[in-house]
N, C-alpha and C. Protein backbone atom coordinates (compact mmCIF):
# COMPACT_ATOMS: atom_id res chain seq x y z
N UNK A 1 0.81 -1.19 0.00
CA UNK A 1 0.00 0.00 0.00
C UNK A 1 0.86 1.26 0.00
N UNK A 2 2.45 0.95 -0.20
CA UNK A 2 3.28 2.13 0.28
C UNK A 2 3.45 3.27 -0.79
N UNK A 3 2.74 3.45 -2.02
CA UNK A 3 2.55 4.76 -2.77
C UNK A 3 1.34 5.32 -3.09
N UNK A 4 0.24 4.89 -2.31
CA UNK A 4 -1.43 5.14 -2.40
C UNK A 4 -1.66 6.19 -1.17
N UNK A 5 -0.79 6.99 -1.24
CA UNK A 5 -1.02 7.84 0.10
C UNK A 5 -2.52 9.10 -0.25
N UNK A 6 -2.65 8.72 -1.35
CA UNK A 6 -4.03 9.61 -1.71
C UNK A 6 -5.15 8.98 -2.00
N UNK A 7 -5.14 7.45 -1.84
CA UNK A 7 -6.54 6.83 -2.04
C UNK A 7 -7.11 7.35 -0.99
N UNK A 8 -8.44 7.55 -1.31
CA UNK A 8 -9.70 7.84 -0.13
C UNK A 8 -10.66 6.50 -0.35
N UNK A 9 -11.02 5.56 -1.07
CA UNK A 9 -11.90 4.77 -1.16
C UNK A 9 -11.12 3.34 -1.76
N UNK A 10 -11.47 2.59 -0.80
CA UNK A 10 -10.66 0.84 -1.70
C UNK A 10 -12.18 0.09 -1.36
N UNK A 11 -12.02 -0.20 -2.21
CA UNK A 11 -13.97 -1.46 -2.65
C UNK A 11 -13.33 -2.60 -3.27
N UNK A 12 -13.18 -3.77 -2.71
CA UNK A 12 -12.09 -5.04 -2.65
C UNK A 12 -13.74 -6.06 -2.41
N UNK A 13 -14.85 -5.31 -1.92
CA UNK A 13 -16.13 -6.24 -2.13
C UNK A 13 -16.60 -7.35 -2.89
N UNK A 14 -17.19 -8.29 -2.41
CA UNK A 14 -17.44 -9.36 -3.35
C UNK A 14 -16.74 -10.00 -3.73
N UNK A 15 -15.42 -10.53 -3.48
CA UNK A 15 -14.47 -11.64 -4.34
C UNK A 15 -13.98 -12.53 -3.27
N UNK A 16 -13.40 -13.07 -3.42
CA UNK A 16 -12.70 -14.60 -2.73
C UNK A 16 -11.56 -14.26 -2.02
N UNK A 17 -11.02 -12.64 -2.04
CA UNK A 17 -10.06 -12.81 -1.08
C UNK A 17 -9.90 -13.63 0.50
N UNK A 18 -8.82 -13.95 0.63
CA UNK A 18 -8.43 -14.63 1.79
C UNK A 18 -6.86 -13.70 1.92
N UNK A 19 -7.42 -14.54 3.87
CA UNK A 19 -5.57 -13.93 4.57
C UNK A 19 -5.93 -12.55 5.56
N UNK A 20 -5.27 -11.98 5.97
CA UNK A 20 -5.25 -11.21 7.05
C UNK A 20 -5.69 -10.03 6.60
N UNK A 21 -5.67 -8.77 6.88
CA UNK A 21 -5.89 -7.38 6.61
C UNK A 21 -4.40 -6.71 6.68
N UNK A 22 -4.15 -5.97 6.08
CA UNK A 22 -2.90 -5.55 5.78
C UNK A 22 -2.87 -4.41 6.60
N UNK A 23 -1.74 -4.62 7.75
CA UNK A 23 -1.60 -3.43 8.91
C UNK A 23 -1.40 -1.88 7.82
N UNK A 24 -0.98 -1.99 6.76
CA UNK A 24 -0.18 -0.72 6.22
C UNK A 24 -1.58 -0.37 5.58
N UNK A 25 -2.87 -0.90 5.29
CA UNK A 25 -3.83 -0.23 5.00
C UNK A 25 -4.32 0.63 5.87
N UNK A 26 -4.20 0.73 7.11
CA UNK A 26 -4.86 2.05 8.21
C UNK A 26 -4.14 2.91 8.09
N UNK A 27 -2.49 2.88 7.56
CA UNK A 27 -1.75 4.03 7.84
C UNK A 27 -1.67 5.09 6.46
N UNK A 28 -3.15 4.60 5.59
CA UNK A 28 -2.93 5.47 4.36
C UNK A 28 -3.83 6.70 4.69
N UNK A 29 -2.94 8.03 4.87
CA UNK A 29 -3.65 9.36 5.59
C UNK A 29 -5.29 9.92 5.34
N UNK A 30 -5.51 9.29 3.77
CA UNK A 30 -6.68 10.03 3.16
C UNK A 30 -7.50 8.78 3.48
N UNK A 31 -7.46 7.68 3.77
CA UNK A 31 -8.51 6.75 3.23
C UNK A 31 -9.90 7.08 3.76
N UNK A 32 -10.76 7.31 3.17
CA UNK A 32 -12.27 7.28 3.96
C UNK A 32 -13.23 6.22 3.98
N UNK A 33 -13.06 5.78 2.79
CA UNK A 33 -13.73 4.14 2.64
C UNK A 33 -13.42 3.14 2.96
N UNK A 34 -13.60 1.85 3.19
CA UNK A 34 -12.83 0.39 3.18
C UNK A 34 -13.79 -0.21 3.33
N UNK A 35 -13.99 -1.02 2.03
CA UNK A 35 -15.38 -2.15 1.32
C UNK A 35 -14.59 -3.35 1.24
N UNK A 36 -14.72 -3.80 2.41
CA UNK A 36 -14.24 -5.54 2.53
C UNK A 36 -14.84 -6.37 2.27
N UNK A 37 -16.05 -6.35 2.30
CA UNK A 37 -17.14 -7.18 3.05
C UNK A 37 -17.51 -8.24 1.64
N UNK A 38 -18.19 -9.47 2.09
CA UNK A 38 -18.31 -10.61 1.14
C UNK A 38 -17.02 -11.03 0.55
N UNK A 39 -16.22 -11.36 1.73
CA UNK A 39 -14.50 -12.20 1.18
C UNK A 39 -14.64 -13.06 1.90
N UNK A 40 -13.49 -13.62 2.17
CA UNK A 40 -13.24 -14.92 2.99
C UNK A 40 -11.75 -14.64 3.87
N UNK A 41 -11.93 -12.78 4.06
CA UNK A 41 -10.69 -12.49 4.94
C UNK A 41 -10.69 -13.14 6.59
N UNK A 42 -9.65 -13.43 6.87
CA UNK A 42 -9.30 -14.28 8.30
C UNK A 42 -8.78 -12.80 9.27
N UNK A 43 -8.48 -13.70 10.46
CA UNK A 43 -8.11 -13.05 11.80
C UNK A 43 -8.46 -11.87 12.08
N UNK A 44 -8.05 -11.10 13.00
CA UNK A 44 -8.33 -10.14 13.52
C UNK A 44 -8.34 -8.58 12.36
N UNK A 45 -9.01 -7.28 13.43
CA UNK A 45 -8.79 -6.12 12.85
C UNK A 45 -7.36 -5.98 13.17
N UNK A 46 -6.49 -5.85 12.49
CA UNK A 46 -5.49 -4.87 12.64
C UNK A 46 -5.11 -3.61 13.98
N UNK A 47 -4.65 -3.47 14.93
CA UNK A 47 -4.61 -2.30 16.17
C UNK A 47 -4.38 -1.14 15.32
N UNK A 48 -3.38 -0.67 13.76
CA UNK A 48 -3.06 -0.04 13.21
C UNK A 48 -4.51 0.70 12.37
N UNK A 49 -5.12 -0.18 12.85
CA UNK A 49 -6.86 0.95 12.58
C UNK A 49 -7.15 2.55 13.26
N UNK A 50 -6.73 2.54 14.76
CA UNK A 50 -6.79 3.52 15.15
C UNK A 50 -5.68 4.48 14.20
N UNK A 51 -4.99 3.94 13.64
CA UNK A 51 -4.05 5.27 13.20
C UNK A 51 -4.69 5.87 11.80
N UNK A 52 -5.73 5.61 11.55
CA UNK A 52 -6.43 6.08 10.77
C UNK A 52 -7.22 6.96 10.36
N UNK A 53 -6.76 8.22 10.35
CA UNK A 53 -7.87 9.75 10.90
C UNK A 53 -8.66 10.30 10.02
N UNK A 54 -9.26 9.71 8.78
CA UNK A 54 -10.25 10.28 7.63
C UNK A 54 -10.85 9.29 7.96
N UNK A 55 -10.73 7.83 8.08
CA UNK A 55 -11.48 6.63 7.89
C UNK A 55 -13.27 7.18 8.46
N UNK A 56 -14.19 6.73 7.46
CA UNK A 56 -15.44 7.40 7.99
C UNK A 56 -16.15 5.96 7.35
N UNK A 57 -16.01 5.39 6.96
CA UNK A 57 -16.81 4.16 6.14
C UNK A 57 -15.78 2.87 6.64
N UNK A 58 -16.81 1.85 7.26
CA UNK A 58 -15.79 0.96 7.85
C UNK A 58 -16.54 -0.87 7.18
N UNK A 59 -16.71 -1.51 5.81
CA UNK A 59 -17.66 -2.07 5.98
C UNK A 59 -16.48 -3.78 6.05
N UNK A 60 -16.64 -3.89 6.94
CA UNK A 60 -15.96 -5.58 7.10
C UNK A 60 -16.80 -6.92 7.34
N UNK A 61 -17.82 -6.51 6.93
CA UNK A 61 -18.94 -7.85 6.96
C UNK A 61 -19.28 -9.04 6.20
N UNK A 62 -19.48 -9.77 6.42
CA UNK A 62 -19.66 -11.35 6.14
C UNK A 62 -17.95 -11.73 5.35
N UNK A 63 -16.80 -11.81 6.36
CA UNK A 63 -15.93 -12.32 6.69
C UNK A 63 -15.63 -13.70 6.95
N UNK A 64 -14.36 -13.92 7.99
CA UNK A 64 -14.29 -14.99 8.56
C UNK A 64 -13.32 -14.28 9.56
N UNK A 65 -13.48 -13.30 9.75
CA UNK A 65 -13.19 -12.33 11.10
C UNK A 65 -12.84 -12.84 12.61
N UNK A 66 -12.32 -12.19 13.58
CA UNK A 66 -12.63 -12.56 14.85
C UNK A 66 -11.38 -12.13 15.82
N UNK A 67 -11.46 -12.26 16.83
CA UNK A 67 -10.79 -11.39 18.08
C UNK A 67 -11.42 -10.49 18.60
N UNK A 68 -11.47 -9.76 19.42
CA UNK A 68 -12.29 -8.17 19.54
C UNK A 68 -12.35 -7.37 18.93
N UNK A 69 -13.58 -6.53 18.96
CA UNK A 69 -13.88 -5.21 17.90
C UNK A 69 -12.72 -4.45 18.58
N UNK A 70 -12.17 -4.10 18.18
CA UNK A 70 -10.87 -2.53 18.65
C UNK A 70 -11.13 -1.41 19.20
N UNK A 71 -10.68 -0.85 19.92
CA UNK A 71 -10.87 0.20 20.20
C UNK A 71 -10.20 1.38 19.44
N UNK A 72 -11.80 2.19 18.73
CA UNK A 72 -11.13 2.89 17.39
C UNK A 72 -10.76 3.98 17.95
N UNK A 73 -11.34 4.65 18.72
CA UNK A 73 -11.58 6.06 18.76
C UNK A 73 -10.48 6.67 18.86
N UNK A 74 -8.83 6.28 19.29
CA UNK A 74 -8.18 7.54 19.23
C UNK A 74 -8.69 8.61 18.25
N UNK A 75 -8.27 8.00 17.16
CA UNK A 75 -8.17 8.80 15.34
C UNK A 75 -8.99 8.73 14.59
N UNK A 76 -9.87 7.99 15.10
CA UNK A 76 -10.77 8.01 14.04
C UNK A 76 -12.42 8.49 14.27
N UNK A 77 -12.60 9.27 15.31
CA UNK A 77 -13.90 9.76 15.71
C UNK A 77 -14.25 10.76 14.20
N UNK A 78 -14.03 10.49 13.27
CA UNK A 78 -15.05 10.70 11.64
C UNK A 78 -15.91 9.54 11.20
N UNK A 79 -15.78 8.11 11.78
CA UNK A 79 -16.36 7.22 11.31
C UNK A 79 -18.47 7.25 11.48
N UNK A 80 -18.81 7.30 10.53
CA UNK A 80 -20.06 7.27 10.77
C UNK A 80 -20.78 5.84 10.17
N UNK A 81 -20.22 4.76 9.55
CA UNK A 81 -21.03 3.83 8.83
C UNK A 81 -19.97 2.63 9.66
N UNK A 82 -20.16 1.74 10.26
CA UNK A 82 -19.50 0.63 11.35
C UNK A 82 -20.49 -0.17 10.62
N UNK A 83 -19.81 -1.39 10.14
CA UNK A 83 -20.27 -2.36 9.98
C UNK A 83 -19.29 -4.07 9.97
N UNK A 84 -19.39 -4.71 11.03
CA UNK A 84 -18.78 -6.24 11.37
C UNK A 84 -19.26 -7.12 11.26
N UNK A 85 -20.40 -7.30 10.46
CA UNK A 85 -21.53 -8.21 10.82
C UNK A 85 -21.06 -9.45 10.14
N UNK A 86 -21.60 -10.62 10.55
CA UNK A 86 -21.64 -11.61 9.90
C UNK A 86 -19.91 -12.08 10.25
N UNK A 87 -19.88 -12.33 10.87
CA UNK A 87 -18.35 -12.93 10.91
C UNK A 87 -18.37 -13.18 12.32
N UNK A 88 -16.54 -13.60 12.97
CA UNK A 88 -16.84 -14.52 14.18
C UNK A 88 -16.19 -13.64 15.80
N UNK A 89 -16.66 -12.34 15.76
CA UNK A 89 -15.82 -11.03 16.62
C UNK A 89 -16.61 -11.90 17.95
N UNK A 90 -15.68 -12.03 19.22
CA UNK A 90 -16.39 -12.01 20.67
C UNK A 90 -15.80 -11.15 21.56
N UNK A 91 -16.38 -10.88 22.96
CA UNK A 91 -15.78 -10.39 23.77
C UNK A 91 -17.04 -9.36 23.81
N UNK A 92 -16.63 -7.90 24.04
CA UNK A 92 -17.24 -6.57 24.61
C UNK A 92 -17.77 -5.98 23.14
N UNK A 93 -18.65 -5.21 23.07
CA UNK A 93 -18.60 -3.70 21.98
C UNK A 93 -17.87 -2.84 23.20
N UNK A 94 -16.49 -2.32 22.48
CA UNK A 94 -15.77 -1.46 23.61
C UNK A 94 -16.34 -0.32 23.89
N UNK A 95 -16.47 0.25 24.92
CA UNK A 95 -17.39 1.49 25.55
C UNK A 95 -16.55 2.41 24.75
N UNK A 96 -15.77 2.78 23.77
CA UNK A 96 -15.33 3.77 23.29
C UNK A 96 -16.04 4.08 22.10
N UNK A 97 -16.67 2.79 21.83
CA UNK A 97 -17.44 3.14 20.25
C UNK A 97 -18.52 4.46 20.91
N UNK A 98 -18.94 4.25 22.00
CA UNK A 98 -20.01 5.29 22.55
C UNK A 98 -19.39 6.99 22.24
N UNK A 99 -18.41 6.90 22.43
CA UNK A 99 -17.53 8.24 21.98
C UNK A 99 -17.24 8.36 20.34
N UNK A 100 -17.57 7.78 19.63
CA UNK A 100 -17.77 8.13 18.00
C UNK A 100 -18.83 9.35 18.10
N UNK A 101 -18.57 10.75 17.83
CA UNK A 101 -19.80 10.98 17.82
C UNK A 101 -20.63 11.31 16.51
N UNK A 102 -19.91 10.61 15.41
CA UNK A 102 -20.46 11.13 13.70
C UNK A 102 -20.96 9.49 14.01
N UNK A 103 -21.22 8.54 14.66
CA UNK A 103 -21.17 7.60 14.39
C UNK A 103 -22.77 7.53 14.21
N UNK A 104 -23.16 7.13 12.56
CA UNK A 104 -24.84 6.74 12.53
C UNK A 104 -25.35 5.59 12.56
N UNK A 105 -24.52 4.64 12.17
CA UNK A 105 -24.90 3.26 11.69
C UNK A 105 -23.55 2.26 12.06
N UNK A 106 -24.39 1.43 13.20
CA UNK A 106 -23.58 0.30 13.93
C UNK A 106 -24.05 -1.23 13.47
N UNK A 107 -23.05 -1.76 13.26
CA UNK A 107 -23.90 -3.38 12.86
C UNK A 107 -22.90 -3.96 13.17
N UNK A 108 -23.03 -4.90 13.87
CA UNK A 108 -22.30 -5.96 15.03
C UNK A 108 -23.24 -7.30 14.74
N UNK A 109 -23.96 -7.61 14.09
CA UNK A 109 -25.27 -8.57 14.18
C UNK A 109 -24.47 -9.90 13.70
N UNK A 110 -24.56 -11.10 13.88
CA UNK A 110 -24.37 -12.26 13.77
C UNK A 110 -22.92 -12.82 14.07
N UNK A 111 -22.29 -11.94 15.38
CA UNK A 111 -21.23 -12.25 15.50
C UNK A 111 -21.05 -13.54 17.18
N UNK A 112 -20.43 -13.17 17.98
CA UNK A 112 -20.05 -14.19 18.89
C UNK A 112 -20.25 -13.31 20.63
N UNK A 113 -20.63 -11.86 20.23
CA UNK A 113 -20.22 -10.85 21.18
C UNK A 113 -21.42 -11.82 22.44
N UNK A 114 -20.75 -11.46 23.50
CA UNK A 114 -20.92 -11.69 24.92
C UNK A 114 -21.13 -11.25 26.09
N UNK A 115 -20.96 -9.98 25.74
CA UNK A 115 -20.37 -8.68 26.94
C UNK A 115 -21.76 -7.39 26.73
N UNK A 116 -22.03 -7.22 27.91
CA UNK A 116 -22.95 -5.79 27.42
C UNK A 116 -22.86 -4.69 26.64
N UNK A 117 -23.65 -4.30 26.48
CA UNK A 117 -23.65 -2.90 25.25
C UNK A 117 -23.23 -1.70 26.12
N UNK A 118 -22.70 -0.93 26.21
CA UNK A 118 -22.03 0.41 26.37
C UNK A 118 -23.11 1.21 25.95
N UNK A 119 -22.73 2.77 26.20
CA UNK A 119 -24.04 4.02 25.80
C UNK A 119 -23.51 4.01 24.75
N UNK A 120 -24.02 4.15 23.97
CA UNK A 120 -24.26 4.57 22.34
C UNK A 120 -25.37 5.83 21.96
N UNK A 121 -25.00 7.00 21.23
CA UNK A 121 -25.20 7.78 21.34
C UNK A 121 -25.05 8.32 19.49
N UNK A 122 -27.01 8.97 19.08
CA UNK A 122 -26.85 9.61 17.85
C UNK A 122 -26.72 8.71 16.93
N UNK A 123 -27.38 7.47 17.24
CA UNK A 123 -27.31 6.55 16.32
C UNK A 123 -28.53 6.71 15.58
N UNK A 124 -28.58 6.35 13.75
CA UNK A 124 -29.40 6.03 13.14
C UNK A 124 -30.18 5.01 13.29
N UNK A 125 -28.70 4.16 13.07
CA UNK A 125 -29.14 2.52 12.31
C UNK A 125 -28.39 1.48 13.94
N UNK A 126 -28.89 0.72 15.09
CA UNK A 126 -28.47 0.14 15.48
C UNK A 126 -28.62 -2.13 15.52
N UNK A 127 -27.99 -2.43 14.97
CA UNK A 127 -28.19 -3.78 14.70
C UNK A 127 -27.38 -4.61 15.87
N UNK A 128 -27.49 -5.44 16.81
CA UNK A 128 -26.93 -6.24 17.40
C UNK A 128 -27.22 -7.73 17.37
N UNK A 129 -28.24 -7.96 16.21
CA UNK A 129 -29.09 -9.63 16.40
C UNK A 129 -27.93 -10.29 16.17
N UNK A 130 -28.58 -11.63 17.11
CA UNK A 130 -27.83 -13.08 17.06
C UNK A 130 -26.33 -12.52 17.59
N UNK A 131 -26.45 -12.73 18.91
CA UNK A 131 -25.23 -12.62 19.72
C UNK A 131 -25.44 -13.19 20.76
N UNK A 132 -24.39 -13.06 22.07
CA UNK A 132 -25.04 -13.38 23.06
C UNK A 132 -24.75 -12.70 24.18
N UNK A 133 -24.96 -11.49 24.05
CA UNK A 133 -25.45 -10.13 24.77
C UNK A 133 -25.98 -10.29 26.15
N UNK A 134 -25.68 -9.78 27.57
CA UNK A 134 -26.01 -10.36 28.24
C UNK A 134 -26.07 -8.80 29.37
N UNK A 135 -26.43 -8.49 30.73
CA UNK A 135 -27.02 -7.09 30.96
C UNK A 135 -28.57 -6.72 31.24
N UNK A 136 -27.78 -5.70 31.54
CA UNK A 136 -29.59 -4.78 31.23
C UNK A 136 -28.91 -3.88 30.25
N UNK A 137 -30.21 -3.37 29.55
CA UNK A 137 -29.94 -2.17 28.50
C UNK A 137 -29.82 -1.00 28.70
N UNK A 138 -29.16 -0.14 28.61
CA UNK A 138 -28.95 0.88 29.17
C UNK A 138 -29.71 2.02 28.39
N UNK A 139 -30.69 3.03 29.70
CA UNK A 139 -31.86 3.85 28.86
C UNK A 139 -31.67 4.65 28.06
N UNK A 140 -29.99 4.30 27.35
CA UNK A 140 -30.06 5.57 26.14
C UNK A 140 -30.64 5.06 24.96
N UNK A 141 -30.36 3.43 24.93
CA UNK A 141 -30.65 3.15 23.90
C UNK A 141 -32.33 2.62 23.38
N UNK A 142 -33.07 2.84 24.05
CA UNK A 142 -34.39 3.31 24.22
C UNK A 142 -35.01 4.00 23.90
């Protein structure tokens, strides 16, 4: 990825890729898009996500994903479209996603999560089905 320092949008959607996520894709300054989703990419997000400060479009769904969702927010509180769905993430939604505040649209739905939901705040679109979510709900999201 080391001479794309001006892509803003990569759409890699729909094909058969496999294999990891490439740490040097978060560190491209402009990116705003990243259309993963419908591959057969493995392991975890990358930690080199937070170093990502345009990123506003996040779609990594129906994967073969998994480890914890990350904690984005240093750098990247522009993200407004979050989407993980369909793949194999467990553990928490980290209480930092609650601090996105462009954040409209969350989708976490058909993953492995376990841990209660955090405040979430200014959401459009919130999806959490088929998990195993556990808590009380907290009255923001009400």
């Amino acid at each position: 990825m080391g001479n794309l320092h001006s892509l803003r949008r990569i759409s890699l959607h729909d094909n058969l890729l496999a294999g990891s996520i490439p740490q040097s894709l978060w560190l491209l300054p402009n990116l705003r898009g990243v259309y993963l989703f419908n591959n057969r990419l493995s392991g975890s997000i990358p930690p080199s996500i937070t170093q990502s400060p345009s990123l506003q479009n996040l779609d990594l769904s129906n994967n073969q994903l998994n480890g914890t969702i990350p904690n984005i927010v240093s750098n990247s509180s522009k993200i407004y479209r979050f989407n993980l769905s369909y793949n194999a993430f467990s553990g928490e939604i980290p209480k930092s996603i609650g601090e996105l505040k462009n954040l409209d649209s969350f989708n976490v739905s058909y993953n492995s999560l376990s841990k209660s939901i955090g405040e979430l705040k200014n959401l459009d679109s919130f999806n959490v089905l088929y998990n195993s979510l556990s808590g009380s709900v907290d009255s923001s999201l009400l």
